[in-house]
C-alpha atoms as a PDB file:
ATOM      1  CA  UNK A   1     -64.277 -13.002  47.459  1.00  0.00           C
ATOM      2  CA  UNK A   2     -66.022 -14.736  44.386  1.00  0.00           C
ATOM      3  CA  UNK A   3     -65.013 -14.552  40.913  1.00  0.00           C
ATOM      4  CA  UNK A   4     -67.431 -11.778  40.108  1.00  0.00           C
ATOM      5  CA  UNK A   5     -67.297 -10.018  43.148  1.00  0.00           C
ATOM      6  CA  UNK A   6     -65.232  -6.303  42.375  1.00  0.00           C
ATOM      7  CA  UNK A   7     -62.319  -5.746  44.268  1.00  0.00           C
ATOM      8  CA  UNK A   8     -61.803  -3.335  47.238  1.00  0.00           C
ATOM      9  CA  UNK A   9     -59.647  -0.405  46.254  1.00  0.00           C
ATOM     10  CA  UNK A  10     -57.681  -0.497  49.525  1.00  0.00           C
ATOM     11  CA  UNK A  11     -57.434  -4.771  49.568  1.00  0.00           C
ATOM     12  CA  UNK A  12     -53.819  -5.582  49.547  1.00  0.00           C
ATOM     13  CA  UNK A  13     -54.569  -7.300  45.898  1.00  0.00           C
ATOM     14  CA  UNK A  14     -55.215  -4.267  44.127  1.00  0.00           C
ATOM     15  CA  UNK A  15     -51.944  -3.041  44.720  1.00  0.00           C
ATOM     16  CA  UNK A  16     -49.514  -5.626  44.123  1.00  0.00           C
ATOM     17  CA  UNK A  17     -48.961  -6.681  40.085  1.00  0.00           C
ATOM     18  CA  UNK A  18     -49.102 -10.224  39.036  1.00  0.00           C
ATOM     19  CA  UNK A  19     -45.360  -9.754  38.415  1.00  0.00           C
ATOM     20  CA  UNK A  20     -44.680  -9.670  42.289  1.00  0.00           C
ATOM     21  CA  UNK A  21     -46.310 -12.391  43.199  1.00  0.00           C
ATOM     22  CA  UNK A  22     -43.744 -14.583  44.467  1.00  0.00           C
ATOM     23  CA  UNK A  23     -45.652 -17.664  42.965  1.00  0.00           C
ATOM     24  CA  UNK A  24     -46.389 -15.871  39.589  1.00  0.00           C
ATOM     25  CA  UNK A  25     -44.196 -17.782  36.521  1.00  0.00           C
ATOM     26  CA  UNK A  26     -41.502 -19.294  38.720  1.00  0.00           C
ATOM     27  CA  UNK A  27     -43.395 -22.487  39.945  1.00  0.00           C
ATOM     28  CA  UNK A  28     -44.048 -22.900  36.103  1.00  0.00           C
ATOM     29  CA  UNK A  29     -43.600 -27.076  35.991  1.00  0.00           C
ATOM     30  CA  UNK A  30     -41.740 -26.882  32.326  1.00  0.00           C
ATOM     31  CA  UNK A  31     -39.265 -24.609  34.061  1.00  0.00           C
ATOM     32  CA  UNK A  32     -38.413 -27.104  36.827  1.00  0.00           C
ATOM     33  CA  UNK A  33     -35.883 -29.603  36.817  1.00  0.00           C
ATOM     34  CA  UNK A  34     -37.717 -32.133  38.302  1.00  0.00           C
ATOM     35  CA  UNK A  35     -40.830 -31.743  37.253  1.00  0.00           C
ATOM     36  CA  UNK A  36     -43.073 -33.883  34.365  1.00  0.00           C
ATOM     37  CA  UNK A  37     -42.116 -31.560  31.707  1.00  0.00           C
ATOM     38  CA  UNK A  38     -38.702 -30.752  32.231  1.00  0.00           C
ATOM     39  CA  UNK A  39     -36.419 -31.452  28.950  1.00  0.00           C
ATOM     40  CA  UNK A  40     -33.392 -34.250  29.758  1.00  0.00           C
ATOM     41  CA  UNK A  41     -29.980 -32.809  29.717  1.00  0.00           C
ATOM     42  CA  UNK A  42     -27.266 -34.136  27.616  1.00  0.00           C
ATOM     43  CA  UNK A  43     -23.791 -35.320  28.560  1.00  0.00           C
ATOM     44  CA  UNK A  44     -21.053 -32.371  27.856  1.00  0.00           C
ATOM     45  CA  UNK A  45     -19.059 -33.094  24.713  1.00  0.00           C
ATOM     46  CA  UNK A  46     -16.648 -30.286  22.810  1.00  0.00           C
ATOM     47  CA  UNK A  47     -18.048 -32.214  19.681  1.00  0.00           C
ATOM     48  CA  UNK A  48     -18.102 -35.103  17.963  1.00  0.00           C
ATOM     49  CA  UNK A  49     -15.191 -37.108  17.943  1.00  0.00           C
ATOM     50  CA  UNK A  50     -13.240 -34.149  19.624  1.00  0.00           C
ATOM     51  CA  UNK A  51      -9.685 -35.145  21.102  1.00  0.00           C
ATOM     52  CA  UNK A  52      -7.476 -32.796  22.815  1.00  0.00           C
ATOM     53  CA  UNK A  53      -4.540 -34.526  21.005  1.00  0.00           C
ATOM     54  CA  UNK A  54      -5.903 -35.480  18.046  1.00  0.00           C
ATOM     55  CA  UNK A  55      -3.207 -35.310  15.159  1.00  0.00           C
ATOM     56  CA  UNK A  56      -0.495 -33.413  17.445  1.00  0.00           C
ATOM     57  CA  UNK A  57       2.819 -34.031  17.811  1.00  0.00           C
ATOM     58  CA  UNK A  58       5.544 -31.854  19.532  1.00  0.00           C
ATOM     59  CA  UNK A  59       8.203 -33.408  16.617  1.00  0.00           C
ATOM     60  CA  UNK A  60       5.629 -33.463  13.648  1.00  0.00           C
ATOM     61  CA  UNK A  61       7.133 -32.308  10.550  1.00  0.00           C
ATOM     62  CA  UNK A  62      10.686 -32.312  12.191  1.00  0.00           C
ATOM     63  CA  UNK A  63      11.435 -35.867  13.398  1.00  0.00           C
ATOM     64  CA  UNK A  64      13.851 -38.048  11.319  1.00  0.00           C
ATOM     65  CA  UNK A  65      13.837 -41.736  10.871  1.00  0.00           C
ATOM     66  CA  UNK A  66      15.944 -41.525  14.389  1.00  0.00           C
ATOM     67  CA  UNK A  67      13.495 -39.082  15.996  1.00  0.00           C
ATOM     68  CA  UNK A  68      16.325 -36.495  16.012  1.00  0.00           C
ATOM     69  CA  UNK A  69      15.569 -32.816  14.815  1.00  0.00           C
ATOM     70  CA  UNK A  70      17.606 -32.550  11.493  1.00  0.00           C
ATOM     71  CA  UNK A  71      18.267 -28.901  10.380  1.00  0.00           C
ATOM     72  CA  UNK A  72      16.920 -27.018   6.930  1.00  0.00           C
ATOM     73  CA  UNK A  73      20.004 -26.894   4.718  1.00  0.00           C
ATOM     74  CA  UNK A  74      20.071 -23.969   2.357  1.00  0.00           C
ATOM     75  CA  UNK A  75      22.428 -23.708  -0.455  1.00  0.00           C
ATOM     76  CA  UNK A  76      24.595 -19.981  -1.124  1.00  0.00           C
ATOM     77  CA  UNK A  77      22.683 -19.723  -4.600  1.00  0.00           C
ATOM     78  CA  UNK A  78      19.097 -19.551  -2.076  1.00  0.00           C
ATOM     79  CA  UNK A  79      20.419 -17.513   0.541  1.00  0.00           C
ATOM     80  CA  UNK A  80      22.088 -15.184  -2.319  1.00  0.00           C
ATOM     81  CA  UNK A  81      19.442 -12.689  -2.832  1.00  0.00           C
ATOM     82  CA  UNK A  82      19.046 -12.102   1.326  1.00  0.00           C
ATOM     83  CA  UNK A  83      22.430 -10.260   1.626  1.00  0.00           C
ATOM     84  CA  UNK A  84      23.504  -6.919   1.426  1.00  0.00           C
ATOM     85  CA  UNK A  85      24.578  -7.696  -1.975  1.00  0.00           C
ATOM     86  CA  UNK A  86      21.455  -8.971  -3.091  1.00  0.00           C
ATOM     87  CA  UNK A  87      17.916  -8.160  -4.344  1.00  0.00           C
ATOM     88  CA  UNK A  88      16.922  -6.306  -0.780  1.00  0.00           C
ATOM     89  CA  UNK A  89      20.061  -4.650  -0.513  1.00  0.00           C
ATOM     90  CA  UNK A  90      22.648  -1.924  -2.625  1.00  0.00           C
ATOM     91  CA  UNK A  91      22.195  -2.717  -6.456  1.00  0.00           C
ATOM     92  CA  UNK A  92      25.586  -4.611  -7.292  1.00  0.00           C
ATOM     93  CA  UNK A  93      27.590  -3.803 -10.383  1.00  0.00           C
ATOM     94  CA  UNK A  94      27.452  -6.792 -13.118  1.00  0.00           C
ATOM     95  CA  UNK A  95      30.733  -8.756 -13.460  1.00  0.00           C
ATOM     96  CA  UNK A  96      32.561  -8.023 -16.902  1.00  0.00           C
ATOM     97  CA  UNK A  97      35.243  -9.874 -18.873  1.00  0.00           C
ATOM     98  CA  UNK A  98      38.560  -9.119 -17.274  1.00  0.00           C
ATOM     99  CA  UNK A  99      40.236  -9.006 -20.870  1.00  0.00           C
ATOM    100  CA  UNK A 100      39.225  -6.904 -23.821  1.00  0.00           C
ATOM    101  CA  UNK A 101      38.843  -7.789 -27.398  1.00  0.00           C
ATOM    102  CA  UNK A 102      41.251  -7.879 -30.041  1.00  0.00           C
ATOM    103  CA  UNK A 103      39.362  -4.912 -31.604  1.00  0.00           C
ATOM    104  CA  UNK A 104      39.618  -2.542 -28.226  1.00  0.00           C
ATOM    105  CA  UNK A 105      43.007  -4.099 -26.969  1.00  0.00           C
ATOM    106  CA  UNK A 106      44.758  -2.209 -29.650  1.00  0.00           C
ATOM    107  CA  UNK A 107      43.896   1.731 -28.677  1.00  0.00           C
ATOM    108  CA  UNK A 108      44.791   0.755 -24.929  1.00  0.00           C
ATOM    109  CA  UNK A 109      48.110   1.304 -23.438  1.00  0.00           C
ATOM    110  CA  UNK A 110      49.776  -1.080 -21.267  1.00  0.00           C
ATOM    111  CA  UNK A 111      49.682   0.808 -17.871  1.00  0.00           C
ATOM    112  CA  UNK A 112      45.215   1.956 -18.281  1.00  0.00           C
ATOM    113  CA  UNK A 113      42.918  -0.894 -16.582  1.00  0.00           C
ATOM    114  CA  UNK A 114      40.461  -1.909 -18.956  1.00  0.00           C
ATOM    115  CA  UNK A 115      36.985  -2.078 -17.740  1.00  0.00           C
ATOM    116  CA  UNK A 116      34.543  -2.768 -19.988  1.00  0.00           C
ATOM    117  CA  UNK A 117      33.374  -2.166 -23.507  1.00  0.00           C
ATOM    118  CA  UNK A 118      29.597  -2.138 -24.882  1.00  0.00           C
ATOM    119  CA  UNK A 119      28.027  -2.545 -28.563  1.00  0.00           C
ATOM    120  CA  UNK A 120      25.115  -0.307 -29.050  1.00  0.00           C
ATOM    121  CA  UNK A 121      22.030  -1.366 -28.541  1.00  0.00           C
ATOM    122  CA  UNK A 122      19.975  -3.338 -31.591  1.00  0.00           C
ATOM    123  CA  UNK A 123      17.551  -0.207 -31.795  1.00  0.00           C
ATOM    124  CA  UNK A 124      20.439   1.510 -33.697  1.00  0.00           C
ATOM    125  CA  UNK A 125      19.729  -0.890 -36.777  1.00  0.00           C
ATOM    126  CA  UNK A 126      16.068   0.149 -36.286  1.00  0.00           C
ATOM    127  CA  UNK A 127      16.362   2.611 -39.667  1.00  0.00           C
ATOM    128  CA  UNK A 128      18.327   0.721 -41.580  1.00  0.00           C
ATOM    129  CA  UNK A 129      16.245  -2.716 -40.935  1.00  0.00           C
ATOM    130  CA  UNK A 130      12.611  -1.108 -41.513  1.00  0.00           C
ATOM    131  CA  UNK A 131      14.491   0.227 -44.878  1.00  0.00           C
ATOM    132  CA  UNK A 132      15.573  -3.243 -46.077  1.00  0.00           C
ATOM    133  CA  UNK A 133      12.150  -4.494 -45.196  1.00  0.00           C
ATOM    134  CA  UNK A 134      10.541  -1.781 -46.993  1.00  0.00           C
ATOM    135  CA  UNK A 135      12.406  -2.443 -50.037  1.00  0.00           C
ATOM    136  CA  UNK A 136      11.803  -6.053 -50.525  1.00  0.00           C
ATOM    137  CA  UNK A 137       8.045  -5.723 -49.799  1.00  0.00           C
ATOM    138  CA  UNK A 138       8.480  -2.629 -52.456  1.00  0.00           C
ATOM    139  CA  UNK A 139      10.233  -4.948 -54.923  1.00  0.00           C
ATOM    140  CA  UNK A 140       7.992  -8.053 -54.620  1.00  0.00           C
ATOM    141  CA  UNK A 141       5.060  -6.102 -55.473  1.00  0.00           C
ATOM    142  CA  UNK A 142       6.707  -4.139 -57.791  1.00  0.00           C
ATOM    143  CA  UNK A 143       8.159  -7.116 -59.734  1.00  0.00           C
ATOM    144  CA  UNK A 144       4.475  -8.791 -60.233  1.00  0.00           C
ATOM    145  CA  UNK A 145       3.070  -5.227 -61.429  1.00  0.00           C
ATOM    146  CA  UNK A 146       5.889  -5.125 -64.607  1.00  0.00           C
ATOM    147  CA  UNK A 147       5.928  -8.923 -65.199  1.00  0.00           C
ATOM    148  CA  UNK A 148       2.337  -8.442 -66.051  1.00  0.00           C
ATOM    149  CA  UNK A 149       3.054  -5.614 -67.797  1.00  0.00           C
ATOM    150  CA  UNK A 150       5.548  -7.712 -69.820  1.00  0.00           C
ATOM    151  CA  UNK A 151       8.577  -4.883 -68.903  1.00  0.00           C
ATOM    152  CA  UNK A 152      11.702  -7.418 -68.363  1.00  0.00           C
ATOM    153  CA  UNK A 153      13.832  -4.693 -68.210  1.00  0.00           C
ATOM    154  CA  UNK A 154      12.431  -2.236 -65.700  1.00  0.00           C
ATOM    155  CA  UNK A 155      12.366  -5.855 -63.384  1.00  0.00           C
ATOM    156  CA  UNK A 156      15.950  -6.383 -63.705  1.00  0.00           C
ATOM    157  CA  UNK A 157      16.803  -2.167 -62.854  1.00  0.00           C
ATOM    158  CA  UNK A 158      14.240  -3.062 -59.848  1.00  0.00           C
ATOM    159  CA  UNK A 159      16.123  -6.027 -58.930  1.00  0.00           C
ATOM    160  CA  UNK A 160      19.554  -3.868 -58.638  1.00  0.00           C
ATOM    161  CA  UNK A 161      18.079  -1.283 -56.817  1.00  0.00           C
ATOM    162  CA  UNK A 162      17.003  -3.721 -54.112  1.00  0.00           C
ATOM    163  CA  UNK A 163      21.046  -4.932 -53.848  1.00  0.00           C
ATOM    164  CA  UNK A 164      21.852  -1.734 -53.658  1.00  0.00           C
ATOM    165  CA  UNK A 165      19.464  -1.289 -50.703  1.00  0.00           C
ATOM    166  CA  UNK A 166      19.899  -4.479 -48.589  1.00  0.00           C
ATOM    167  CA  UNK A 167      23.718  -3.761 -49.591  1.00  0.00           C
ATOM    168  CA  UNK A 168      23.760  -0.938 -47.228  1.00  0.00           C
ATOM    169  CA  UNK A 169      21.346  -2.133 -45.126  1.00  0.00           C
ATOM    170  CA  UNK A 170      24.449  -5.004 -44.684  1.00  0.00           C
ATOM    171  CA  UNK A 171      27.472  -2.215 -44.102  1.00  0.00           C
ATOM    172  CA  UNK A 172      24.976  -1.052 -41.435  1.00  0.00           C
ATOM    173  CA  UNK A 173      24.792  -3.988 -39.574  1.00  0.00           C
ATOM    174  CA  UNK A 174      28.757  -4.384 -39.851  1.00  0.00           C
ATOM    175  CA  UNK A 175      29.119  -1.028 -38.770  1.00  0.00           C
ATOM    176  CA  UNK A 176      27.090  -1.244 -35.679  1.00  0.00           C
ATOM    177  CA  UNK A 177      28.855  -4.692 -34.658  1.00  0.00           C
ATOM    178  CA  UNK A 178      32.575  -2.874 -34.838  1.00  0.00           C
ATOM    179  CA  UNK A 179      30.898  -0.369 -33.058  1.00  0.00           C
ATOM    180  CA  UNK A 180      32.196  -0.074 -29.423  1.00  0.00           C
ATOM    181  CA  UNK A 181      31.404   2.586 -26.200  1.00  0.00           C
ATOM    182  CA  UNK A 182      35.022   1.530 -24.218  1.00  0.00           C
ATOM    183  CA  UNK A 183      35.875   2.581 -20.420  1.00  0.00           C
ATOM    184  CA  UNK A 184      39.407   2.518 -18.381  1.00  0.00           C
ATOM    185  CA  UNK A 185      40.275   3.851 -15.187  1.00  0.00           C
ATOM    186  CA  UNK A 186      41.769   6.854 -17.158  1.00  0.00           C
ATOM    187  CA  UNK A 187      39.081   7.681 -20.119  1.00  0.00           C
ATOM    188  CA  UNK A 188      36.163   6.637 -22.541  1.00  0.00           C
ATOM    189  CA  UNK A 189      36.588   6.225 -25.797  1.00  0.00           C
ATOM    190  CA  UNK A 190      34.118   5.120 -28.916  1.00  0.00           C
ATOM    191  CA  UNK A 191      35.432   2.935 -31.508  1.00  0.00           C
ATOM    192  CA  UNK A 192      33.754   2.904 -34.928  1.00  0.00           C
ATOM    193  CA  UNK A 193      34.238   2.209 -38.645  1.00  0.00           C
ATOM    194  CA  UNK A 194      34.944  -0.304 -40.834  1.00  0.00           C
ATOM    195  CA  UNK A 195      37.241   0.591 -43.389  1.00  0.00           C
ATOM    196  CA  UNK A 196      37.858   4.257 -41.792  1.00  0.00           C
ATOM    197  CA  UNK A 197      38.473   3.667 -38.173  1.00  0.00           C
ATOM    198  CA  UNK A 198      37.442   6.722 -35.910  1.00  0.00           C
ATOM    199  CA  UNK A 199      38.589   6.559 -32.346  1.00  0.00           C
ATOM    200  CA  UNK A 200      37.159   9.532 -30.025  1.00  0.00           C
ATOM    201  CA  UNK A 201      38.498   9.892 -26.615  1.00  0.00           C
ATOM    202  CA  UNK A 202      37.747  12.024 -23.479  1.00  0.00           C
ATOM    203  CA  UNK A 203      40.181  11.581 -20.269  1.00  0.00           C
ATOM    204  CA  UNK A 204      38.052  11.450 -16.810  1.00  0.00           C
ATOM    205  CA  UNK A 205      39.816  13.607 -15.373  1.00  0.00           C
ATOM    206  CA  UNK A 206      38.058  16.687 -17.963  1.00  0.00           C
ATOM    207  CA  UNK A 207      34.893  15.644 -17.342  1.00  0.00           C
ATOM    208  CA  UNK A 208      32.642  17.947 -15.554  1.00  0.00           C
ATOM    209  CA  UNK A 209      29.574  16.770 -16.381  1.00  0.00           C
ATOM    210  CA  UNK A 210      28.098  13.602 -17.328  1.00  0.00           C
ATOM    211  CA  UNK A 211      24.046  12.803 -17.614  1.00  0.00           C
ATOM    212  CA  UNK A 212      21.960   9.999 -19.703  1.00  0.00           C
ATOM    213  CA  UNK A 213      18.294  10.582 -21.129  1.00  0.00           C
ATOM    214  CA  UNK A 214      15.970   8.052 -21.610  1.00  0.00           C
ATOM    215  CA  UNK A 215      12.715   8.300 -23.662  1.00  0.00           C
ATOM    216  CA  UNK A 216       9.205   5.620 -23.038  1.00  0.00           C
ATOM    217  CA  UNK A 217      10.976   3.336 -25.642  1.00  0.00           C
ATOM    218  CA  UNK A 218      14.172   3.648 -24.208  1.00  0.00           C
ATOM    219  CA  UNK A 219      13.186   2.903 -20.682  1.00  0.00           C
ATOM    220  CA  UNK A 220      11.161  -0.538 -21.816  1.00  0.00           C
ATOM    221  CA  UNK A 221      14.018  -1.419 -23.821  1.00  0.00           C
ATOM    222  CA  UNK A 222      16.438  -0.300 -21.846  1.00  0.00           C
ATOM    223  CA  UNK A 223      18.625   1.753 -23.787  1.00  0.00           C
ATOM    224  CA  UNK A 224      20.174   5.681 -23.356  1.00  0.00           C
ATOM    225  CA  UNK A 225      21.892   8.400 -24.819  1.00  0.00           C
ATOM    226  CA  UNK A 226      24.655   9.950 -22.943  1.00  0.00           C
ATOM    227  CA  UNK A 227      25.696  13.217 -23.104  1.00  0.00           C
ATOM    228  CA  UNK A 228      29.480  14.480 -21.456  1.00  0.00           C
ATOM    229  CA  UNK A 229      30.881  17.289 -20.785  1.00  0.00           C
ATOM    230  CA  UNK A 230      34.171  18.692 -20.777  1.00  0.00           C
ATOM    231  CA  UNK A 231      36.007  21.829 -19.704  1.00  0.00           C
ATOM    232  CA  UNK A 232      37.822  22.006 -23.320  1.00  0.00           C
ATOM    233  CA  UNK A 233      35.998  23.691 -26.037  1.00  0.00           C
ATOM    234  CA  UNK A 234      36.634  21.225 -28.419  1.00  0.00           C
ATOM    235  CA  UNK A 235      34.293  17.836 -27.753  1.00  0.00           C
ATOM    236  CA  UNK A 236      35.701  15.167 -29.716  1.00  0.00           C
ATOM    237  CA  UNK A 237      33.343  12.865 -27.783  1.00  0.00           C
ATOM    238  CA  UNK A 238      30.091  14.121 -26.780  1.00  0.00           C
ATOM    239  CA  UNK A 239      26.943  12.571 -27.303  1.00  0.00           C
ATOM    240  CA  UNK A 240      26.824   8.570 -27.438  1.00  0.00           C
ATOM    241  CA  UNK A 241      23.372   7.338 -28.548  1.00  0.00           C
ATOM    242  CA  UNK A 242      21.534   4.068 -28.299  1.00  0.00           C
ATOM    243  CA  UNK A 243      23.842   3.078 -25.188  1.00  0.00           C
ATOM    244  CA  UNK A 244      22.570  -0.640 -23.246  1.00  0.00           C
ATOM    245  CA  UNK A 245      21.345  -0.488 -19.875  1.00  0.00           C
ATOM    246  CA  UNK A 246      22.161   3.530 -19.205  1.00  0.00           C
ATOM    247  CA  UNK A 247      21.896   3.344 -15.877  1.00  0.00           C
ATOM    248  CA  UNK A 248      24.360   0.265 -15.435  1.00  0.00           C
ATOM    249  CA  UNK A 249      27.077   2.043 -17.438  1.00  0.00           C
ATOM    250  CA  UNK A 250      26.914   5.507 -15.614  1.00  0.00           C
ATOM    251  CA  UNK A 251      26.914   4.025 -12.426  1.00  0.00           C
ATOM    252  CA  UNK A 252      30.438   2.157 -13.510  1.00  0.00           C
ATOM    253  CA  UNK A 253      31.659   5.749 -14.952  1.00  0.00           C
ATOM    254  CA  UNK A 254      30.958   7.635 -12.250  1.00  0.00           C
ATOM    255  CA  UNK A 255      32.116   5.127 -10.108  1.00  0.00           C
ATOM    256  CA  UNK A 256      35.683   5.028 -11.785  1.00  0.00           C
ATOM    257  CA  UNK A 257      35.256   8.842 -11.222  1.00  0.00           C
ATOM    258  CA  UNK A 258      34.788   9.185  -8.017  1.00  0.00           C
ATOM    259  CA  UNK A 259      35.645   5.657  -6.173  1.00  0.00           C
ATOM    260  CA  UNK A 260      38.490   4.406  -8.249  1.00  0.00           C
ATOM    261  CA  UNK A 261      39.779   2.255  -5.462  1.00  0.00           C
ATOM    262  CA  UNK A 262      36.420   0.618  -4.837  1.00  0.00           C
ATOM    263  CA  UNK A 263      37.164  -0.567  -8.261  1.00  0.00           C
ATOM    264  CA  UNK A 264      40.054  -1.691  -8.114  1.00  0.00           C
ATOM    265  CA  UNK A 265      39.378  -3.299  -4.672  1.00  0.00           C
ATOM    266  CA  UNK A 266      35.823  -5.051  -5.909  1.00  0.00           C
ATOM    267  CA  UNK A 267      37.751  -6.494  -8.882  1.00  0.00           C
ATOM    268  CA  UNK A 268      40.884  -7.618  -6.800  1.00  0.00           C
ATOM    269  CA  UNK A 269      43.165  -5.688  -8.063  1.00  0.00           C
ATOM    270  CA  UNK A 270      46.039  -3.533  -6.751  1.00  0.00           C
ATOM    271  CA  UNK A 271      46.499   0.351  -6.928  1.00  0.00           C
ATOM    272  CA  UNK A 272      50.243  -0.071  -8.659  1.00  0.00           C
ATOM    273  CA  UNK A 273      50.034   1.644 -11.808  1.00  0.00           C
ATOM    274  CA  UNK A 274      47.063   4.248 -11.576  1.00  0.00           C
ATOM    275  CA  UNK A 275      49.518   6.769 -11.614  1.00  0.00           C
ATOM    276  CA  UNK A 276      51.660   5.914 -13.984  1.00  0.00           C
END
């Protein structure tokens, strides 16, 4: 059949696609292996310069001079904070000073464990501070205003005004640092006063009710008012403002409330003379 000759509808080529022609695309020479235009094959390589051992050791990082396996040391300070005692564990009470002050040491009696005794916190100055500093930015620019006013005498009354201010600003300040919040295993007491000393008590045992508020400032400066209560009428102790780290203290009070002999048994001590 020529090339221009048309095809018989029942010849055997008419029905069979190009596709099934066992010789159609596979006999293609770039295809073959071995034929002209077959592409060369390259060696097999993981890479360049690719070493299954390259730069391992079964002993790197843990070989000594000896080629012995020496042992991380750790030191208690570093392995500290992984205990039950530490930062993942229970919150532990701060250590105190076993011994009070002169100034508290007087209002105790000699069988009452001593347990700690706090200054208010430096926010209770806060008043009498901003005062001062008021008054001597009053008095500076006060002082130039009459000077050029030629009034000598309204300068010095100024002047003397400004003593008396920073005067009391002063008994302030010594107030506040003879100011103490004191705790024993039988009461808490608060200690104040400089020439008048007032001494306000309330036993443990009385108290029914015991709670600490904290406002924004307070909580980012970490300071409290307490507030107990007693089943007397008569409160001779209780609110106790501007307190240091609230939540530290009423964990120690209600401790010494409720768990005296963890107390006693965390600081070493014996129970002889609770009772007493």
């Amino acid at each position: 059949m020529g090339p221009g000759e048309p095809r018989e509808p029942h010849d055997e080529g008419a029905r069979r696609p190009p596709e099934d022609d066992d010789s159609f695309l596979f006999n293609d020479p770039a295809l073959d292996d071995d034929g002209e235009f077959a592409r060369p094959r390259r060696a097999y390589s993981d890479g360049p310069g690719f070493n299954p051992d390259a730069g391992f050791s079964p002993d790197a990082g843990y070989a000594t001079e000896q080629g012995e396996y020496e042992a991380p040391v750790f030191t208690e300070e570093e392995l500290e904070g992984l205990g039950p005692e530490g930062g993942t564990g229970p919150r532990r009470v701060l250590p105190l000073e076993d011994e009070p002050t002169t100034l508290v040491a007087r209002y105790l009696f000699p069988t009452e464990r001593y347990r700690g005794e706090w200054k208010r916190h430096w926010i209770h100055l806060s008043t009498p501070l901003l005062v001062g500093a008021g008054a001597t930015i009053a008095l500076g620019y006060l002082a130039g205003f009459l000077t050029r006013q030629n009034i000598s005498g309204l300068v010095t009354v100024a002047v003397l005004i400004w003593l008396a201010v920073i005067g009391w600003v002063a008994w302030k300040v010594f107030d506040w640092y003879f100011d103490r919040f004191i705790l024993t295993n039988k009461r808490v007491m608060v200690v104040n006063g400089i020439v008048t000393r007032r001494v306000a008590m309330m036993p443990l045992l009385r108290v029914t009710d015991m709670k600490y508020e904290q406002s924004a400032l307070g909580r980012m400066l970490s300071y409290g008012t307490f507030v107990l209560e007693s089943a007397g009428q008569d409160q001779a102790l209780r609110e106790v403002k501007h307190l240091p780290n609230p939540n530290e203290l009423y964990l120690r009070v209600v401790e010494e409330m409720y768990e005296p002999q963890a107390v006693e048994a965390r600081l070493g001590k014996d129970g002889e003379g609770d009772d007493a």
